[in-house]
Protein backbone atom coordinates (compact mmCIF):
# COMPACT_ATOMS: atom_id res chain seq x y z
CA UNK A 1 0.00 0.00 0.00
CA UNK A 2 1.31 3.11 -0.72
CA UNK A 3 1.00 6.01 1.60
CA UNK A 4 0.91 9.74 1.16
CA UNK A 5 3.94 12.07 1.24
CA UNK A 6 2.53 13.86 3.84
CA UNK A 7 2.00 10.96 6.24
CA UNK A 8 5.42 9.22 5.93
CA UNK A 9 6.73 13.25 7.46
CA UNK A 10 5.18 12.68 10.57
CA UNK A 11 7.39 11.31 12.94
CA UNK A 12 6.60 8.82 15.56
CA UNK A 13 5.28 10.20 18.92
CA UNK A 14 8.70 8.72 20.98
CA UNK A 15 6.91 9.82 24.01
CA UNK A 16 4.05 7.59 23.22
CA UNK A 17 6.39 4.85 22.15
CA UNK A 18 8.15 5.00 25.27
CA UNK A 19 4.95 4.83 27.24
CA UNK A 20 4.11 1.58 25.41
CA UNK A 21 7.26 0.01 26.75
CA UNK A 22 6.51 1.09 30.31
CA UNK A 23 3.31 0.04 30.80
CA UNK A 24 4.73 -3.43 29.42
CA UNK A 25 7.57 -3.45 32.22
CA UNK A 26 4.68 -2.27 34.78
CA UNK A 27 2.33 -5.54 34.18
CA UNK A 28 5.46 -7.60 34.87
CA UNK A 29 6.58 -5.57 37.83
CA UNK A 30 3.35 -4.97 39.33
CA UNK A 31 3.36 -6.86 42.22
CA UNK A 32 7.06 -6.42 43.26
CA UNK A 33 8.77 -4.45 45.73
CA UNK A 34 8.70 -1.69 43.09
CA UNK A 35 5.82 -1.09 41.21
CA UNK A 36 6.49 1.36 37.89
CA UNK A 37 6.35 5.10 38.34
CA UNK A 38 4.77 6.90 35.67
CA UNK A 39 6.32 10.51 35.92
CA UNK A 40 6.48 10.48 31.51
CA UNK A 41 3.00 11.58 30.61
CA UNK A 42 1.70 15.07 31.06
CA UNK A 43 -1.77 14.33 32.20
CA UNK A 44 -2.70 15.34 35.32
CA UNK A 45 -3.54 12.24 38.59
CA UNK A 46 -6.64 13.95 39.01
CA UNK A 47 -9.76 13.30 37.48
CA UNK A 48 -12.54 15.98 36.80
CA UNK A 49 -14.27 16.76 39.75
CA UNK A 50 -17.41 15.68 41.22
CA UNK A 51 -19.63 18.28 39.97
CA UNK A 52 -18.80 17.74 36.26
CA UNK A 53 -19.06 13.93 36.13
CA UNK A 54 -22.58 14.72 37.40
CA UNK A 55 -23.36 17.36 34.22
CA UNK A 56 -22.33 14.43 31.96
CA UNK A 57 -24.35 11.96 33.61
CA UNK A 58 -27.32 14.57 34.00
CA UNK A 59 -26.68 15.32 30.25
CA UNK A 60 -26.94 11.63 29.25
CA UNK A 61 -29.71 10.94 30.87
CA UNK A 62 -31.72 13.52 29.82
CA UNK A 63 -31.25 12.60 26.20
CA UNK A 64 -29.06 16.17 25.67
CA UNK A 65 -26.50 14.41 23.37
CA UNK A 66 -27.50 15.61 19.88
CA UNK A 67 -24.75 17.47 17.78
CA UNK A 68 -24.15 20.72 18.87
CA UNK A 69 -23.46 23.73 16.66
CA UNK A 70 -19.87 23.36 15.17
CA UNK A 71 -18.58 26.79 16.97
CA UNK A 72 -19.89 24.95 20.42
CA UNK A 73 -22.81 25.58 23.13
CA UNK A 74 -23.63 29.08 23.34
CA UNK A 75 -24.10 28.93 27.14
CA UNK A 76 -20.46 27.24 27.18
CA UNK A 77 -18.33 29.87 24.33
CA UNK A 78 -19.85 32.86 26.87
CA UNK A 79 -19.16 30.63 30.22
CA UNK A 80 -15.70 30.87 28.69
CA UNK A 81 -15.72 34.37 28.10
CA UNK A 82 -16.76 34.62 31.59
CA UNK A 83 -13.86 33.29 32.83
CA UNK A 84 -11.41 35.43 30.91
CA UNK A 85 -12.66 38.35 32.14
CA UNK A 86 -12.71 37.06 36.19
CA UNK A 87 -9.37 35.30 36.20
CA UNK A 88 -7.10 37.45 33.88
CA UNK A 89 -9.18 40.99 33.66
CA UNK A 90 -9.44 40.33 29.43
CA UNK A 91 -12.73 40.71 27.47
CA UNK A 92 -12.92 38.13 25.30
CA UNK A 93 -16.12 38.52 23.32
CA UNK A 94 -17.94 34.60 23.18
CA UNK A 95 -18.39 35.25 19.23
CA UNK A 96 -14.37 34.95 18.61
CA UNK A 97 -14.70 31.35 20.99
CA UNK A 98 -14.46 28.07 18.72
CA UNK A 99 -14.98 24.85 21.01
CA UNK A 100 -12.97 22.25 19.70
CA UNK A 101 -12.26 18.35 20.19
CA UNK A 102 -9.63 18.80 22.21
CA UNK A 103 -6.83 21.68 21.92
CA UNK A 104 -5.35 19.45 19.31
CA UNK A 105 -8.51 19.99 16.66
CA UNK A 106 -8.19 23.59 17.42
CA UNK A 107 -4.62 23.26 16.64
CA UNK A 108 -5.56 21.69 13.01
CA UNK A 109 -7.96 23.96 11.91
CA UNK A 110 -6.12 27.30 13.22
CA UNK A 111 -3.15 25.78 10.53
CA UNK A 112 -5.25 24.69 7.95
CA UNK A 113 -7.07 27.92 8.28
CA UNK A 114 -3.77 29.99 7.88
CA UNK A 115 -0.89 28.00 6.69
CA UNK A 116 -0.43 27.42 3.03
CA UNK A 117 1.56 24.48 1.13
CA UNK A 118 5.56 26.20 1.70
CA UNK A 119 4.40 28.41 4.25
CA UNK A 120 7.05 28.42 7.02
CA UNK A 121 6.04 28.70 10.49
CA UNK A 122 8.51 29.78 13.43
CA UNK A 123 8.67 27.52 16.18
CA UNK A 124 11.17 27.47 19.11
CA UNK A 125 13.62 24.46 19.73
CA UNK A 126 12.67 22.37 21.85
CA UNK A 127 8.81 22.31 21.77
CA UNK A 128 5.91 20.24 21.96
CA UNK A 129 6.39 17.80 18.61
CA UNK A 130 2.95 17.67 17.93
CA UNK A 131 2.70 21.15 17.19
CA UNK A 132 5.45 21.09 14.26
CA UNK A 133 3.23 18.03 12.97
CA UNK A 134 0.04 19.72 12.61
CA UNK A 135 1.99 22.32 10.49
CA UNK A 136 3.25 19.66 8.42
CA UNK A 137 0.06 18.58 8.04
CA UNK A 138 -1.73 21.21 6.42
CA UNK A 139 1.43 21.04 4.33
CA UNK A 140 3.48 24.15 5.95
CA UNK A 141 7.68 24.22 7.23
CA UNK A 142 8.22 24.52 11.20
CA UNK A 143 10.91 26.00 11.27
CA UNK A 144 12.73 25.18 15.05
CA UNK A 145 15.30 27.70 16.29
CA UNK A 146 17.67 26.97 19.15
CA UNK A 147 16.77 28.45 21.98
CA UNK A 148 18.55 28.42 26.02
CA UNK A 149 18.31 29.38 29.56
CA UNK A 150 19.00 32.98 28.41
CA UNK A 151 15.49 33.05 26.70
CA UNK A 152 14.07 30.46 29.03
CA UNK A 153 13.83 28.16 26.11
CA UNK A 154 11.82 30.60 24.33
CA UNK A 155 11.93 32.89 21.16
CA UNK A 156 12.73 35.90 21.31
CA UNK A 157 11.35 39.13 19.27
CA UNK A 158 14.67 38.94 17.77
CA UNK A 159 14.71 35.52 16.79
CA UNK A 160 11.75 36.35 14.80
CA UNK A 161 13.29 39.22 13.11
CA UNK A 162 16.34 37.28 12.62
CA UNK A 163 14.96 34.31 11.01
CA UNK A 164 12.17 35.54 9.45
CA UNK A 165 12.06 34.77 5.57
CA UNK A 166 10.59 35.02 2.09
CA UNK A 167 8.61 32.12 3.23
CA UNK A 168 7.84 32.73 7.03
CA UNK A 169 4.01 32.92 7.17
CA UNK A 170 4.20 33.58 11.10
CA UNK A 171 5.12 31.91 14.98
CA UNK A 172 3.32 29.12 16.80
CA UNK A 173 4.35 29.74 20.45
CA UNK A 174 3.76 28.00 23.81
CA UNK A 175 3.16 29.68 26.71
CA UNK A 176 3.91 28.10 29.77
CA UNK A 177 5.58 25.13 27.31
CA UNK A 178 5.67 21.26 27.02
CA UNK A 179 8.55 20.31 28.07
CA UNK A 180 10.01 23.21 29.64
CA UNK A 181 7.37 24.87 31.58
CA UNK A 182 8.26 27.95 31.19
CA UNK A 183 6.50 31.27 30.29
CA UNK A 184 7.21 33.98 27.39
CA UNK A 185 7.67 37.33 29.41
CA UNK A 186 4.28 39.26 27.99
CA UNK A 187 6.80 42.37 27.22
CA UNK A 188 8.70 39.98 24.68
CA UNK A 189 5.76 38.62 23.47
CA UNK A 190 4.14 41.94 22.78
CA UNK A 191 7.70 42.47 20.94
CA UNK A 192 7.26 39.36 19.02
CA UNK A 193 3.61 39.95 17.80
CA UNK A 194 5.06 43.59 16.91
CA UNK A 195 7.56 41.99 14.80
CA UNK A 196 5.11 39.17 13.05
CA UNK A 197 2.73 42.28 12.45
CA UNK A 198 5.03 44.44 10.40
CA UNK A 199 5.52 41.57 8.31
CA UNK A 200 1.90 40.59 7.73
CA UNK A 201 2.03 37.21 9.48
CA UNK A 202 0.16 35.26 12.32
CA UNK A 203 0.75 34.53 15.49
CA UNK A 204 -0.56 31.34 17.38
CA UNK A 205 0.02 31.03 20.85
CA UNK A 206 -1.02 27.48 22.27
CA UNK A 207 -2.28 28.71 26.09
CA UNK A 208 -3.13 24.97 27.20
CA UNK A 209 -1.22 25.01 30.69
CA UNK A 210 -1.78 29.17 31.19
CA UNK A 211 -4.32 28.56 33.93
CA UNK A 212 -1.36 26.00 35.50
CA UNK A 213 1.01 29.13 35.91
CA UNK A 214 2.48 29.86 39.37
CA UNK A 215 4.15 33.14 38.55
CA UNK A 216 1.63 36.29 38.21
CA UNK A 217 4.65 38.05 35.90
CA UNK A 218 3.65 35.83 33.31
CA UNK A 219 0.12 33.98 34.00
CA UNK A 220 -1.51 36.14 31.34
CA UNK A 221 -3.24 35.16 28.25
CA UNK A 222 -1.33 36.66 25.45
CA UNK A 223 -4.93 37.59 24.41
CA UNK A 224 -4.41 40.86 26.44
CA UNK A 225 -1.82 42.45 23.98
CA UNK A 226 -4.14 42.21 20.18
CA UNK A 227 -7.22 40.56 19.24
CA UNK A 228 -5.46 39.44 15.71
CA UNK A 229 -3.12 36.83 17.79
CA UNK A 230 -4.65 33.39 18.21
CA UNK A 231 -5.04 31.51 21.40
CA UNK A 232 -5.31 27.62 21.90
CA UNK A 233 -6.41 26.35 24.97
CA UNK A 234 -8.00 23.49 26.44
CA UNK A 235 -10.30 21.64 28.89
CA UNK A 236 -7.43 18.95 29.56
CA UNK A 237 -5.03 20.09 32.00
CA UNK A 238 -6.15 23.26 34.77
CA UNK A 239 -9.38 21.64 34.09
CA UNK A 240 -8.27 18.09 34.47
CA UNK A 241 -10.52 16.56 31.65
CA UNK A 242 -7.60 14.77 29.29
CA UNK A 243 -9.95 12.11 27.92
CA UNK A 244 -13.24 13.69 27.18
CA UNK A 245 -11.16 15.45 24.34
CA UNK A 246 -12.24 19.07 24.41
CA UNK A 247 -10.98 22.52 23.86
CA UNK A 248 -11.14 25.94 22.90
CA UNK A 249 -9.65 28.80 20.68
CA UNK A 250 -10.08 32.30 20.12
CA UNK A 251 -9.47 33.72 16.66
CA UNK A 252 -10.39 36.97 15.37
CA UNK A 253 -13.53 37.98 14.24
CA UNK A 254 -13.00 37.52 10.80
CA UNK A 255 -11.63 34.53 11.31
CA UNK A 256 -14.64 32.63 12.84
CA UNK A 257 -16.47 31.92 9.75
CA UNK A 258 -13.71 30.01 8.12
CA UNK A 259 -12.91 28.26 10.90
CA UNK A 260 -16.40 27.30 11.72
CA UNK A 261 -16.83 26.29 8.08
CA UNK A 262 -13.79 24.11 8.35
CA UNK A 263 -15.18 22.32 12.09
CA UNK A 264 -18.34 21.94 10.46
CA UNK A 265 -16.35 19.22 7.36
CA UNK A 266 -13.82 17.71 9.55
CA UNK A 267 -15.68 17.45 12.78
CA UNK A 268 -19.43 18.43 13.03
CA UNK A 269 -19.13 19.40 16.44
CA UNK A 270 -17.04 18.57 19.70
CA UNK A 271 -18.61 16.17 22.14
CA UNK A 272 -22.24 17.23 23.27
CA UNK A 273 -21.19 14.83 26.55
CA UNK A 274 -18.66 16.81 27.51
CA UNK A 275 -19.62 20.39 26.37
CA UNK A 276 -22.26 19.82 28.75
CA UNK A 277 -20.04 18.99 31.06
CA UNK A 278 -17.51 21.90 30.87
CA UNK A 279 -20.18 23.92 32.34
CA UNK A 280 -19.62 22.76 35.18
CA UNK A 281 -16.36 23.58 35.19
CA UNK A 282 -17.40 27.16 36.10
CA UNK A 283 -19.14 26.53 39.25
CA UNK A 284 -17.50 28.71 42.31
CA UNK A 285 -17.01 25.19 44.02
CA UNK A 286 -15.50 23.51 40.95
CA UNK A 287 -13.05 26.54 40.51
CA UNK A 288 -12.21 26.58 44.45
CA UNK A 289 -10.83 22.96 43.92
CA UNK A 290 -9.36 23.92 40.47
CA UNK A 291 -7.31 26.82 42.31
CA UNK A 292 -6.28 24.26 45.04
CA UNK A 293 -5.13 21.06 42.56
CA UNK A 294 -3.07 24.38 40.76
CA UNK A 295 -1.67 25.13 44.76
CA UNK A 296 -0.99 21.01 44.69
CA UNK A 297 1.15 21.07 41.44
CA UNK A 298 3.10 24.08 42.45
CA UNK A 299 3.71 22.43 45.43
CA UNK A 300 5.86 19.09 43.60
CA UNK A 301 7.28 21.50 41.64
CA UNK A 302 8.67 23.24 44.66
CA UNK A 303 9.84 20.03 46.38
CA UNK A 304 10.89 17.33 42.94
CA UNK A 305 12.59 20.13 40.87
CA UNK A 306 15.59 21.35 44.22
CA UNK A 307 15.83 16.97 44.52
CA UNK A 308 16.61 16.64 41.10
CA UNK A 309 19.28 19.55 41.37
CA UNK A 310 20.85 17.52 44.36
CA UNK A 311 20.70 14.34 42.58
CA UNK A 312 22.74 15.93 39.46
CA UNK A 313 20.50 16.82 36.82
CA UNK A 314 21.21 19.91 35.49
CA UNK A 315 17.90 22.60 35.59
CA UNK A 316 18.74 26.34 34.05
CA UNK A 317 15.60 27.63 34.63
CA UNK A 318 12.67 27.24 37.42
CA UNK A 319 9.86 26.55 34.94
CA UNK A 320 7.32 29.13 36.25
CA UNK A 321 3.96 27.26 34.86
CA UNK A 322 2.51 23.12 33.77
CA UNK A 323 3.79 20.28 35.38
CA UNK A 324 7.45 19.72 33.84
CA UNK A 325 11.06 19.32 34.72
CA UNK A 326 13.63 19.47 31.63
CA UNK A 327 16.62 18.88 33.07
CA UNK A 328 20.52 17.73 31.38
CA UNK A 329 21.29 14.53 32.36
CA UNK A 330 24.72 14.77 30.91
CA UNK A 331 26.24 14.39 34.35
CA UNK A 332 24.29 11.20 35.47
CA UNK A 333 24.73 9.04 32.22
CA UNK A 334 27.98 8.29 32.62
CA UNK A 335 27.10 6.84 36.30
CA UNK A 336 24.84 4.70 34.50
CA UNK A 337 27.08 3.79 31.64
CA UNK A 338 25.13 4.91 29.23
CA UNK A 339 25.51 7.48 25.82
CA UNK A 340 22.66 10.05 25.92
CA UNK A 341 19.03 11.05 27.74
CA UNK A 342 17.10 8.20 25.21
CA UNK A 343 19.49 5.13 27.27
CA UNK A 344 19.07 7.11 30.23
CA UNK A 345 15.34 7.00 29.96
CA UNK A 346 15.26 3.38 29.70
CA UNK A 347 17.91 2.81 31.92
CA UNK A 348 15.90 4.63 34.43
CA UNK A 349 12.85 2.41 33.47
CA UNK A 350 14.60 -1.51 33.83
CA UNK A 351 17.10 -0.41 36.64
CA UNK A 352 14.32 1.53 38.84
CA UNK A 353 10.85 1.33 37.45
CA UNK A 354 11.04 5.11 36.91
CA UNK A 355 9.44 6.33 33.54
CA UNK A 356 10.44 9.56 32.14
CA UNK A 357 10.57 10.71 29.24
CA UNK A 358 13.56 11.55 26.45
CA UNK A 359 14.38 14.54 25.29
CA UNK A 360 14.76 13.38 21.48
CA UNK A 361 10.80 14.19 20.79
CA UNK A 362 11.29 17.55 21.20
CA UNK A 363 13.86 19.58 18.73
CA UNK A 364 17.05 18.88 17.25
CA UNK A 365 19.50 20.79 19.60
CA UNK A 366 20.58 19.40 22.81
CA UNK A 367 18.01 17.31 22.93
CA UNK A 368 20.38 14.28 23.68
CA UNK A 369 21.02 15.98 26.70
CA UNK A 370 17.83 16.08 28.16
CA UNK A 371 15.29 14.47 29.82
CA UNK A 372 11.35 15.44 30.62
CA UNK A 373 9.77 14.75 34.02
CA UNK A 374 5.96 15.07 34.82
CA UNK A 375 5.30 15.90 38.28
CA UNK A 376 1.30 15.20 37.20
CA UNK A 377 1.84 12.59 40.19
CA UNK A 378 1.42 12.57 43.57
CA UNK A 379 3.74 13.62 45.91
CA UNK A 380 4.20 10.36 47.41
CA UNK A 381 5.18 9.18 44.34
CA UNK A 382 7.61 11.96 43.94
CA UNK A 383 9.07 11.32 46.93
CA UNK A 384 9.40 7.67 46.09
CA UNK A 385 11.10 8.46 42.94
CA UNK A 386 13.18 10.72 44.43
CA UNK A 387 14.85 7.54 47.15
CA UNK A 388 15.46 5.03 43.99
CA UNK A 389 16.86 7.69 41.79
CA UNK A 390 19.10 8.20 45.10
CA UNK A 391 19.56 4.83 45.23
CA UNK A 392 20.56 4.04 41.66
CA UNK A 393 22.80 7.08 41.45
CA UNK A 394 24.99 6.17 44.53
């Protein structure tokens, strides 16, 4: 069977392939001394709370599960809007909200709204992979440009400037980032959407793991500096809804149409389960225990991230927002005997039952260096971690 051009450029998910291989090891280690720790995928240990489980129960029973409008509920788009205006000050107009399956369709449609076949698309290095992929997919160039500590693995209004080309059609930033966790300083981003202006671009800003941010310097929505950039954001991770697949973005005004026309071919509509759901989200009570899982994740961050320092991983920069740790484990391989952070991750995995993920996913520079931790885990299990990583490393 032959396959299209454009499918044999995606690259495998290696954080998903990894996964498959330790959820293998944890059958067979199950009911050992050492059960596997799963500290590789960013989803969150909690489960949506109480209050929305009963919406999709309520809606499901009620027979409320017909397609819903491809843009999304109306009470939901403006129960959104709501929540722009009480948590970051913004007025975000429910008219520019598209609800989406899951940050990822909004991702597809923003970049097959926007990107053309050639169009180049500035991206920094490292980043989420998935993001490069969906601009592959509507047939569009990321282009990845190294980026340090000094710009806290970020781009830089510079960068932009710098790289920008006959082709460049704009920037797909992520702000706080997978795997990094850390924040674009708004000043630089205003810079940066300054910069993609005067050229006639776009500018994309995937927001998924803004209401995860710890730091009030940079927990705002890049939505505050123009309506003409585009946000991404989901239901997945402040929300803690990963499987019911649903999201958001806000586009401009003129924008809505196309994308709407676009949702309405590829996807009719996002789940009618779980846009019910989502209300629910809303509630006072459900955002008291929102704001207190958020105090819970900054909390492992604060303990797992000054342990991995004292263990010998290398961290730059405290990421300020998510649920990440990139750190260089350049020092530790060679107490392992091994060449770079992809044998280190499954070194980690047979010699301690301790998944993590490698850094190879996630650019092209220094990314044998590096290795991702989630701390979407319990403390306990941190702390756990923590003693055989202490162990091993002795």
């Amino acid at each position: 069977m032959k396959f299209s051009k454009r499918a044999e450029k995606i690259s495998p998910f290696y954080v998903m392939e990894v996964a498959k291989a330790a959820q293998q090891l944890s059958q067979e280690v199950a009911h050992g001394p050492e059960p596997m720790i799963f500290l590789n995928i960013g989803e969150p240990d909690y489960t949506a709370p109480a209050q929305v489980q009963s919406a999709a129960q309520e809606s499901i029973a009620s027979g409320r599960t017909q397609y819903t409008n491809a843009l999304g509920l109306e009470p939901l788009r403006q129960a959104i809007s709501d929540w722009y205006r009480s948590r970051f000050g913004i007025q975000v107009p429910a008219q520019r909200i598209v609800v989406t399956a899951g940050a990822s369709a909004a991702l597809q449609l923003a970049c097959l709204a926007l990107i053309n076949p050639g169009d180049e698309i500035l991206m920094p290095d490292p980043s989420y992979p998935c993001n490069r992929h969906f601009v592959s997919a509507a047939e569009g160039v990321a282009q990845l440009i190294p980026t340090g500590a000094a710009e806290r693995y970020q781009l830089s209004a510079e960068h932009v400037a710098t790289h920008w080309g006959a082709q460049t059609r704009g920037v797909l930033l992520a702000s706080p980032s997978n795997p990094t966790g850390t924040s674009i300083d708004p000043s630089e981003l205003r810079r940066i959407h300054e910069v993609v202006q005067s050229k006639g671009g776009i500018t994309i800003v995937d927001e998924i793991y803004l209401g995860l941010s710890y730091d009030e310097v940079f927990g705002q929505s890049a939505l505050a500096i123009s309506d003409d950039i585009i946000s991404i954001n989901s239901f997945s991770k402040y929300f803690n809804m990963t499987g019911w697949r649903l999201g958001w973005m806000v586009v401009p005004e003129a924008m809505v149409p196309v994308v709407e026309r676009l949702a309405q071919n590829l996807f009719i509509c996002a789940s009618t389960v779980a846009q019910h759901a989502a209300l629910a989200c809303f509630s006072p009570d459900s955002i008291v225990e929102f704001e207190r899982r958020r105090a819970e994740f900054k909390a492992r961050r604060d303990y797992f991230l000054p342990a991995l320092r004292e263990l010998g991983f290398g961290i730059d920069v405290m990421p300020d927002g998510a649920f990440y740790a990139w750190a260089d484990c350049t020092p530790l391989c060679a107490k392992l005997g091994v060449q770079d952070s992809w044998e280190f991750a499954y070194a980690l995995m047979e010699r301690a039952h301790l998944a993590i993920t490698p850094g190879r996913d996630f650019g092209t520079a220094d990314t044998a260096r590096y290795v991702r931790f989630s701390t979407a885990n319990s403390m306990e299990q941190l702390q756990e971690a923590v003693r055989r990583m202490q162990r091993l490393f002795a």
